[in-house]
PDB file of N, CA and C in Angstrom:
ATOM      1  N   UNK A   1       0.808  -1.197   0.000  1.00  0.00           N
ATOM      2  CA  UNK A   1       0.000   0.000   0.000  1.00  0.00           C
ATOM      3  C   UNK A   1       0.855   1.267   0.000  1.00  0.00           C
ATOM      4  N   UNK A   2       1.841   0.818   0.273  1.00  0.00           N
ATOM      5  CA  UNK A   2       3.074   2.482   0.243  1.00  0.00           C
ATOM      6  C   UNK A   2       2.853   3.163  -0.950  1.00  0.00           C
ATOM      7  N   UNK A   3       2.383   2.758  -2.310  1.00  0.00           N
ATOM      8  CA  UNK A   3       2.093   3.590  -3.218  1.00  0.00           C
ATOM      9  C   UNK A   3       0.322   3.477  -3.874  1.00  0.00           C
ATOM     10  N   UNK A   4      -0.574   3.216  -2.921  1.00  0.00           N
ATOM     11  CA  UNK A   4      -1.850   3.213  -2.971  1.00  0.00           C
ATOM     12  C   UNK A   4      -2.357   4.503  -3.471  1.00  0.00           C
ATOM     13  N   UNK A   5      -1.364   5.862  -3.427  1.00  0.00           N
ATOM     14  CA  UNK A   5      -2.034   6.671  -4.013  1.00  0.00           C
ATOM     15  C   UNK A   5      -0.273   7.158  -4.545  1.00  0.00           C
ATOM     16  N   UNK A   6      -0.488   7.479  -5.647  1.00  0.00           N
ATOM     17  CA  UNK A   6       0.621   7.640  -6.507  1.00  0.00           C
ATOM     18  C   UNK A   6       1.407   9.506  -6.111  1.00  0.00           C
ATOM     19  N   UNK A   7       2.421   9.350  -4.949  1.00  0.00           N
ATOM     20  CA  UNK A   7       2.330  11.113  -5.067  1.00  0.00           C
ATOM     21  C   UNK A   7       3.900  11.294  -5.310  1.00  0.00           C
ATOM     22  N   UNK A   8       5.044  10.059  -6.015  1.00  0.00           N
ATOM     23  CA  UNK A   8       5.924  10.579  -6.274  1.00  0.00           C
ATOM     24  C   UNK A   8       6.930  10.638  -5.245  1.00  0.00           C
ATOM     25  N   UNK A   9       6.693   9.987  -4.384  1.00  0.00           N
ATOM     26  CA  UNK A   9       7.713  10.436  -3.068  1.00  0.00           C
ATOM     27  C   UNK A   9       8.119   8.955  -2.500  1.00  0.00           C
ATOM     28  N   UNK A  10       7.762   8.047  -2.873  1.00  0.00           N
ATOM     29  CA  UNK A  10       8.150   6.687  -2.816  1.00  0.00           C
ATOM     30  C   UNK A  10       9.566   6.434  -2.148  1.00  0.00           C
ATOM     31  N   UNK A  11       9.645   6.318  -0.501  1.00  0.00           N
ATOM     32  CA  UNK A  11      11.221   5.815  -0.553  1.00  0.00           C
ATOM     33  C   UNK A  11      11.536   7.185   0.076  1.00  0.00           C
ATOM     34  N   UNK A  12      11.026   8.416   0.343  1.00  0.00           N
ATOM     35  CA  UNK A  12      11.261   9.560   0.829  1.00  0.00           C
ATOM     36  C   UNK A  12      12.002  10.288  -0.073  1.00  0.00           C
ATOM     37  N   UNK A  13      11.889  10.099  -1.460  1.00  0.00           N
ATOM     38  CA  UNK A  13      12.683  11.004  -2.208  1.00  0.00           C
ATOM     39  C   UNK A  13      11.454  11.830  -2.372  1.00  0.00           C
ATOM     40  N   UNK A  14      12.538  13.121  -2.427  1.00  0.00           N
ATOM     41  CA  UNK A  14      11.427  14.472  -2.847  1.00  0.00           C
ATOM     42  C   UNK A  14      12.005  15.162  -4.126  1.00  0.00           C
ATOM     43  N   UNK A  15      10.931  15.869  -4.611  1.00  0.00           N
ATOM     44  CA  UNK A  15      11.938  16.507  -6.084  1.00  0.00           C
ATOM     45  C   UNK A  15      12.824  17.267  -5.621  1.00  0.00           C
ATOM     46  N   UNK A  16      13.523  18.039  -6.582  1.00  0.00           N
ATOM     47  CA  UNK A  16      14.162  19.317  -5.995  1.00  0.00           C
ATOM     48  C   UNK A  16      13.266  20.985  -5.761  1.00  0.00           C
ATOM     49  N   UNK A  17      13.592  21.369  -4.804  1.00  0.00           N
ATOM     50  CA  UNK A  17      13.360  22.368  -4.631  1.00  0.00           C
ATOM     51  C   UNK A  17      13.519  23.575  -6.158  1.00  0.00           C
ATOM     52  N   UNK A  18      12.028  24.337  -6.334  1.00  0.00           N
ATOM     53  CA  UNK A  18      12.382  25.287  -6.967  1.00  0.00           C
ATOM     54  C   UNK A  18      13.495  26.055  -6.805  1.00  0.00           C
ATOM     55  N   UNK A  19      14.315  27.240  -8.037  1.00  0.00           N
ATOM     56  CA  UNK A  19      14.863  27.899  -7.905  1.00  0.00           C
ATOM     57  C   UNK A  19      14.258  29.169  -7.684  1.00  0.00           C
ATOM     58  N   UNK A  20      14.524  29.824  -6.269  1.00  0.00           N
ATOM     59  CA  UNK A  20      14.113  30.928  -5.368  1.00  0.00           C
ATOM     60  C   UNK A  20      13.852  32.276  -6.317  1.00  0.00           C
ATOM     61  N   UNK A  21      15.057  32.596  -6.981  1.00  0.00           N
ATOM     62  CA  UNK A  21      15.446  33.694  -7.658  1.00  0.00           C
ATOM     63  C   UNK A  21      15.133  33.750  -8.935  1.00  0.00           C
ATOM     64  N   UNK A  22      15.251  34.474  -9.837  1.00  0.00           N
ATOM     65  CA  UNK A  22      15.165  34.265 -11.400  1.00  0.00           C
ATOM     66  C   UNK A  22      16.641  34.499 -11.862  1.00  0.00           C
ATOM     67  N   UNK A  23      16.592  34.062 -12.879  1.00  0.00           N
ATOM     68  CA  UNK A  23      18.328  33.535 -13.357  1.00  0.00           C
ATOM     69  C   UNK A  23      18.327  34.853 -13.830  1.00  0.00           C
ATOM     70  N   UNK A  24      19.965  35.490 -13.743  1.00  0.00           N
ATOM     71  CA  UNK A  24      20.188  36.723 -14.347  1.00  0.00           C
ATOM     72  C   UNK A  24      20.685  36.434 -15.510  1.00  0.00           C
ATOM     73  N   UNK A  25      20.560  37.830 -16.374  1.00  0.00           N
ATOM     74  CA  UNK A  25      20.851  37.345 -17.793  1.00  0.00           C
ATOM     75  C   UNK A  25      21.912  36.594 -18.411  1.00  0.00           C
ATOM     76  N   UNK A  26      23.140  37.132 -17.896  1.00  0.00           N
ATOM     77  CA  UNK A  26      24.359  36.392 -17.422  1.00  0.00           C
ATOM     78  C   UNK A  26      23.763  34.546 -17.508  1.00  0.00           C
ATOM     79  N   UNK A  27      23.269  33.984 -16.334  1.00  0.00           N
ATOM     80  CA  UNK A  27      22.988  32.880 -16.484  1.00  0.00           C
ATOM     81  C   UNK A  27      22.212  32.479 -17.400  1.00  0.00           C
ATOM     82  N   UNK A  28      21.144  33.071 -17.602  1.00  0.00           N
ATOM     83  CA  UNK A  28      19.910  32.426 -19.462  1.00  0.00           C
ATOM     84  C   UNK A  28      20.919  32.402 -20.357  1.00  0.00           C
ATOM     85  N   UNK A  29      21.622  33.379 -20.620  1.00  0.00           N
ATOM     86  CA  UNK A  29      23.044  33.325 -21.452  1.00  0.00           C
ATOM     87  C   UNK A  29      23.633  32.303 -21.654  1.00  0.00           C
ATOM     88  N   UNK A  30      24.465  31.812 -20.747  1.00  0.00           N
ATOM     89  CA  UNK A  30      24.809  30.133 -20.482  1.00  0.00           C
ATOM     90  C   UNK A  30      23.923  29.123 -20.826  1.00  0.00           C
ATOM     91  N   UNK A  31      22.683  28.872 -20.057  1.00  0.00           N
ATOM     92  CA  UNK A  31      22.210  27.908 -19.802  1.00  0.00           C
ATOM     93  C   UNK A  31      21.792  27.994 -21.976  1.00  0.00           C
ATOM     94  N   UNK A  32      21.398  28.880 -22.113  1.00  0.00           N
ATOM     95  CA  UNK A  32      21.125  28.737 -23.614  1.00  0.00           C
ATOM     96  C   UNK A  32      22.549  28.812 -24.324  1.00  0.00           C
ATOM     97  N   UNK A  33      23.510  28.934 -23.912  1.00  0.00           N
ATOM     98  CA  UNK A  33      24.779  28.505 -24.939  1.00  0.00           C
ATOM     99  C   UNK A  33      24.896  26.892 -24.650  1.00  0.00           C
ATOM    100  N   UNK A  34      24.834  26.680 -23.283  1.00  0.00           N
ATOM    101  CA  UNK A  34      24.658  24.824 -23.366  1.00  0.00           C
ATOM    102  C   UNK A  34      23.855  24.551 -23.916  1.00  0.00           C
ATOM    103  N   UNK A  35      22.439  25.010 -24.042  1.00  0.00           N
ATOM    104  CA  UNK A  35      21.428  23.549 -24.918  1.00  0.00           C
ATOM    105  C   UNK A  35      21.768  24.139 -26.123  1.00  0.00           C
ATOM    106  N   UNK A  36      22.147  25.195 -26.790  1.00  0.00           N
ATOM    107  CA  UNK A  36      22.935  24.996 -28.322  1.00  0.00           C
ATOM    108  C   UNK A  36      23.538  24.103 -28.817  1.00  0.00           C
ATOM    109  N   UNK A  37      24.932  24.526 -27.765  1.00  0.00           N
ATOM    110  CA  UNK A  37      25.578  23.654 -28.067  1.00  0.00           C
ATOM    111  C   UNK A  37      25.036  21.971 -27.794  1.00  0.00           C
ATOM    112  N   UNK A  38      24.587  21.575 -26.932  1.00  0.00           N
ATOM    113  CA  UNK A  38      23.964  20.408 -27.174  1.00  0.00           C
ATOM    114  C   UNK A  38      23.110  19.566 -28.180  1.00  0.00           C
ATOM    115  N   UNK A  39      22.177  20.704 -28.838  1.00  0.00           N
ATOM    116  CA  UNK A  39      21.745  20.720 -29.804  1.00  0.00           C
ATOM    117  C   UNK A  39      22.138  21.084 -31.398  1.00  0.00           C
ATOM    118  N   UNK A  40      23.575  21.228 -31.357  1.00  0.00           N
ATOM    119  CA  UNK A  40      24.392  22.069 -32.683  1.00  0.00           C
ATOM    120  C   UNK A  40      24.568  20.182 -33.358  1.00  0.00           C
ATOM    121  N   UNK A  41      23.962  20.109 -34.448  1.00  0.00           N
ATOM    122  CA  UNK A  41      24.123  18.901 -35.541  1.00  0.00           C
ATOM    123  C   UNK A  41      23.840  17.900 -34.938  1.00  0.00           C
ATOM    124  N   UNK A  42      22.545  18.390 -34.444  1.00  0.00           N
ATOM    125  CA  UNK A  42      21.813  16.952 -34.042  1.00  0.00           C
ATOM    126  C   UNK A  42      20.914  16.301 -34.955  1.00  0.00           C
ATOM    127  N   UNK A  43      20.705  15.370 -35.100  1.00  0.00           N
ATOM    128  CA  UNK A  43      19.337  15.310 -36.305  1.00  0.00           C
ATOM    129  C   UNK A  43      18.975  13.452 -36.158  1.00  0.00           C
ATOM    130  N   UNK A  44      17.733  13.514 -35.612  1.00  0.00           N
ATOM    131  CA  UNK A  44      16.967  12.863 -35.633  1.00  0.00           C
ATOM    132  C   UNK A  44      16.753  11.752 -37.205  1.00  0.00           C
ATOM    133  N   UNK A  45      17.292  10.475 -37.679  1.00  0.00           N
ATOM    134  CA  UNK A  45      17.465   9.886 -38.555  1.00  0.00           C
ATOM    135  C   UNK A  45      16.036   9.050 -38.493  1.00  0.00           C
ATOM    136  N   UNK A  46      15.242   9.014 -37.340  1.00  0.00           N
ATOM    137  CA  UNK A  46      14.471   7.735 -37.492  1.00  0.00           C
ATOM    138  C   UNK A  46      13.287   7.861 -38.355  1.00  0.00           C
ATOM    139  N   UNK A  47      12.612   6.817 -38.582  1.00  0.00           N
ATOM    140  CA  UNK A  47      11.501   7.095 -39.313  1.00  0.00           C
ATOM    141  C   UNK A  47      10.380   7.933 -39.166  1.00  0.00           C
ATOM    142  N   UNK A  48      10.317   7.268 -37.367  1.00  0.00           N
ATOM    143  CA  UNK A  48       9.113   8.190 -36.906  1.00  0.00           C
ATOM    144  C   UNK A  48       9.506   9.859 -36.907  1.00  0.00           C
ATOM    145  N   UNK A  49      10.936  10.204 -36.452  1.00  0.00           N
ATOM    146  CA  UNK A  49      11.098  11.558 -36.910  1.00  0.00           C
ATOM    147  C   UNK A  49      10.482  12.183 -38.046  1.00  0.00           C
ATOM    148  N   UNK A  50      11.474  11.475 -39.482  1.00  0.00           N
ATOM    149  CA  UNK A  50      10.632  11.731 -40.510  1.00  0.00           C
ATOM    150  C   UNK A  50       9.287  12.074 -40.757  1.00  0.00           C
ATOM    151  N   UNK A  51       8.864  11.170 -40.373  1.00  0.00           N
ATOM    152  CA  UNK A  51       6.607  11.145 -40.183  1.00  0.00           C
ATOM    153  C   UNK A  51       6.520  12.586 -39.631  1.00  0.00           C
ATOM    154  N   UNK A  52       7.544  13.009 -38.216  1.00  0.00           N
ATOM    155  CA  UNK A  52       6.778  13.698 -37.688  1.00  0.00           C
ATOM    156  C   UNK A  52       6.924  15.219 -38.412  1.00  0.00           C
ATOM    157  N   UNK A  53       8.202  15.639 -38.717  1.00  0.00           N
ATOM    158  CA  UNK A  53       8.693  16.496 -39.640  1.00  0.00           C
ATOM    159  C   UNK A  53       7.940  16.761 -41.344  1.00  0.00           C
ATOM    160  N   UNK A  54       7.356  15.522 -41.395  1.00  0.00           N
ATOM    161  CA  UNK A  54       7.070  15.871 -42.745  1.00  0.00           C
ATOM    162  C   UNK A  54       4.995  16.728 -42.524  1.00  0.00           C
ATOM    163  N   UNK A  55       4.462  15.687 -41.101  1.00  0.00           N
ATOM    164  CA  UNK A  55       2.829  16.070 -40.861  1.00  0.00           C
ATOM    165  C   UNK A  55       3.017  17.571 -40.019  1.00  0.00           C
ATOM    166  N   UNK A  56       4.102  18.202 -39.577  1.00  0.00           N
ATOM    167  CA  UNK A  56       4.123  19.353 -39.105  1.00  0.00           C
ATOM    168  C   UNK A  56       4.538  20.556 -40.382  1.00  0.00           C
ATOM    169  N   UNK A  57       4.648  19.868 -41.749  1.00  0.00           N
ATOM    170  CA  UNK A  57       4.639  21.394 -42.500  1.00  0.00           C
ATOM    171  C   UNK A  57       3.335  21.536 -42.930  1.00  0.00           C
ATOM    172  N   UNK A  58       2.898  23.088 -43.140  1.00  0.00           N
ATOM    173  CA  UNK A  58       2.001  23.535 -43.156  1.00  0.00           C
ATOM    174  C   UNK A  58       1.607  22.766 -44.616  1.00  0.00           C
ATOM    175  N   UNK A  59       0.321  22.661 -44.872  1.00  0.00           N
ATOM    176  CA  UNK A  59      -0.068  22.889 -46.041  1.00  0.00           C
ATOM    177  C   UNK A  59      -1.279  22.997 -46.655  1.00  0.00           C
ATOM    178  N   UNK A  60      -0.754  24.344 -46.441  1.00  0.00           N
ATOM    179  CA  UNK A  60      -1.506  25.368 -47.488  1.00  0.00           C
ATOM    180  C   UNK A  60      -1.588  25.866 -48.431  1.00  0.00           C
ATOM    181  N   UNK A  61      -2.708  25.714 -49.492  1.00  0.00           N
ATOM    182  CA  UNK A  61      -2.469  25.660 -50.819  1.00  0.00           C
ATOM    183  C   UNK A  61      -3.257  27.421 -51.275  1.00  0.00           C
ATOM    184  N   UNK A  62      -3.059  27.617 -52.151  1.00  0.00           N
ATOM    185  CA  UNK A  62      -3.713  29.000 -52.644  1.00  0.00           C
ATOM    186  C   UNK A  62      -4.864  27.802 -54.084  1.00  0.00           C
ATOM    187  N   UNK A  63      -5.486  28.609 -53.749  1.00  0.00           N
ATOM    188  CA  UNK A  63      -6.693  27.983 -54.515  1.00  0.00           C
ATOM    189  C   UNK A  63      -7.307  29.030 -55.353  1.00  0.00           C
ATOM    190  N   UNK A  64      -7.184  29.107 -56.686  1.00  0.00           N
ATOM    191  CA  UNK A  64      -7.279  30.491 -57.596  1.00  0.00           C
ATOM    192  C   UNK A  64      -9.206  30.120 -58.008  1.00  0.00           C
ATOM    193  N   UNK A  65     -10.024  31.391 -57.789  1.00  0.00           N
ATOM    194  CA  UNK A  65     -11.161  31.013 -58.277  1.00  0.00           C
ATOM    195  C   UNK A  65     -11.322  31.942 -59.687  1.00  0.00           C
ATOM    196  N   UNK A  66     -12.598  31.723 -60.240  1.00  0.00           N
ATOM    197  CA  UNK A  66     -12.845  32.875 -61.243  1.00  0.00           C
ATOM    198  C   UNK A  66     -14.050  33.319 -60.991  1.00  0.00           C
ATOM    199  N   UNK A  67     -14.336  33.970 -60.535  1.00  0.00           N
ATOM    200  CA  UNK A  67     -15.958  34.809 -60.061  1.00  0.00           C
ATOM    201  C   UNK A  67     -16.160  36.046 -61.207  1.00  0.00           C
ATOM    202  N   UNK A  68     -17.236  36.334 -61.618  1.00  0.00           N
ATOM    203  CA  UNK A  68     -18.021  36.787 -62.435  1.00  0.00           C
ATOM    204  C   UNK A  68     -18.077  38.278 -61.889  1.00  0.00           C
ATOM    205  N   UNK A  69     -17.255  39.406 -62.363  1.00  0.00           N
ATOM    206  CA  UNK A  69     -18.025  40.384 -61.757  1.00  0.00           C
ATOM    207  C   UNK A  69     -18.681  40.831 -62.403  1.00  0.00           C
ATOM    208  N   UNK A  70     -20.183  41.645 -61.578  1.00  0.00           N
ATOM    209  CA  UNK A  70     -21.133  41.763 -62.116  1.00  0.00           C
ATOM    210  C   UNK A  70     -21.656  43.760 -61.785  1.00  0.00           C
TER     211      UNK A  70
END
């Protein structure tokens, strides 16, 4: 029954504590030069990527009519 109701704390682990402060620009700076760089020539080869890359472009077509003016 220790996890009869599901709250994540199983074992007395707790998450971490929010961060108190807001990051100064200085730090967003960083933290976004790491996930760049983490992310610099990454690329997703799998199929399902593919699928998903190809159903996320838009498509929208222009559709030409001819109406009668009157």
């Amino acid at each position: 029954m220790a996890e009869a109701i599901p709250t994540g704390t199983f074992g007395h682990s707790r998450p971490p504590k929010p961060h108190d402060e807001p990051w100064t620009p200085e730090e967003q700076a960083q933290h976004l030069a790491t996930l760049a760089a983490a992310l610099k020539d990454w690329h997703d080869p799998s199929e399902q990527a593919e699928a998903d890359r190809q159903r996320h472009r838009p498509h929208l077509h222009l559709i030409t009519t001819h109406t009668n003016a009157a």
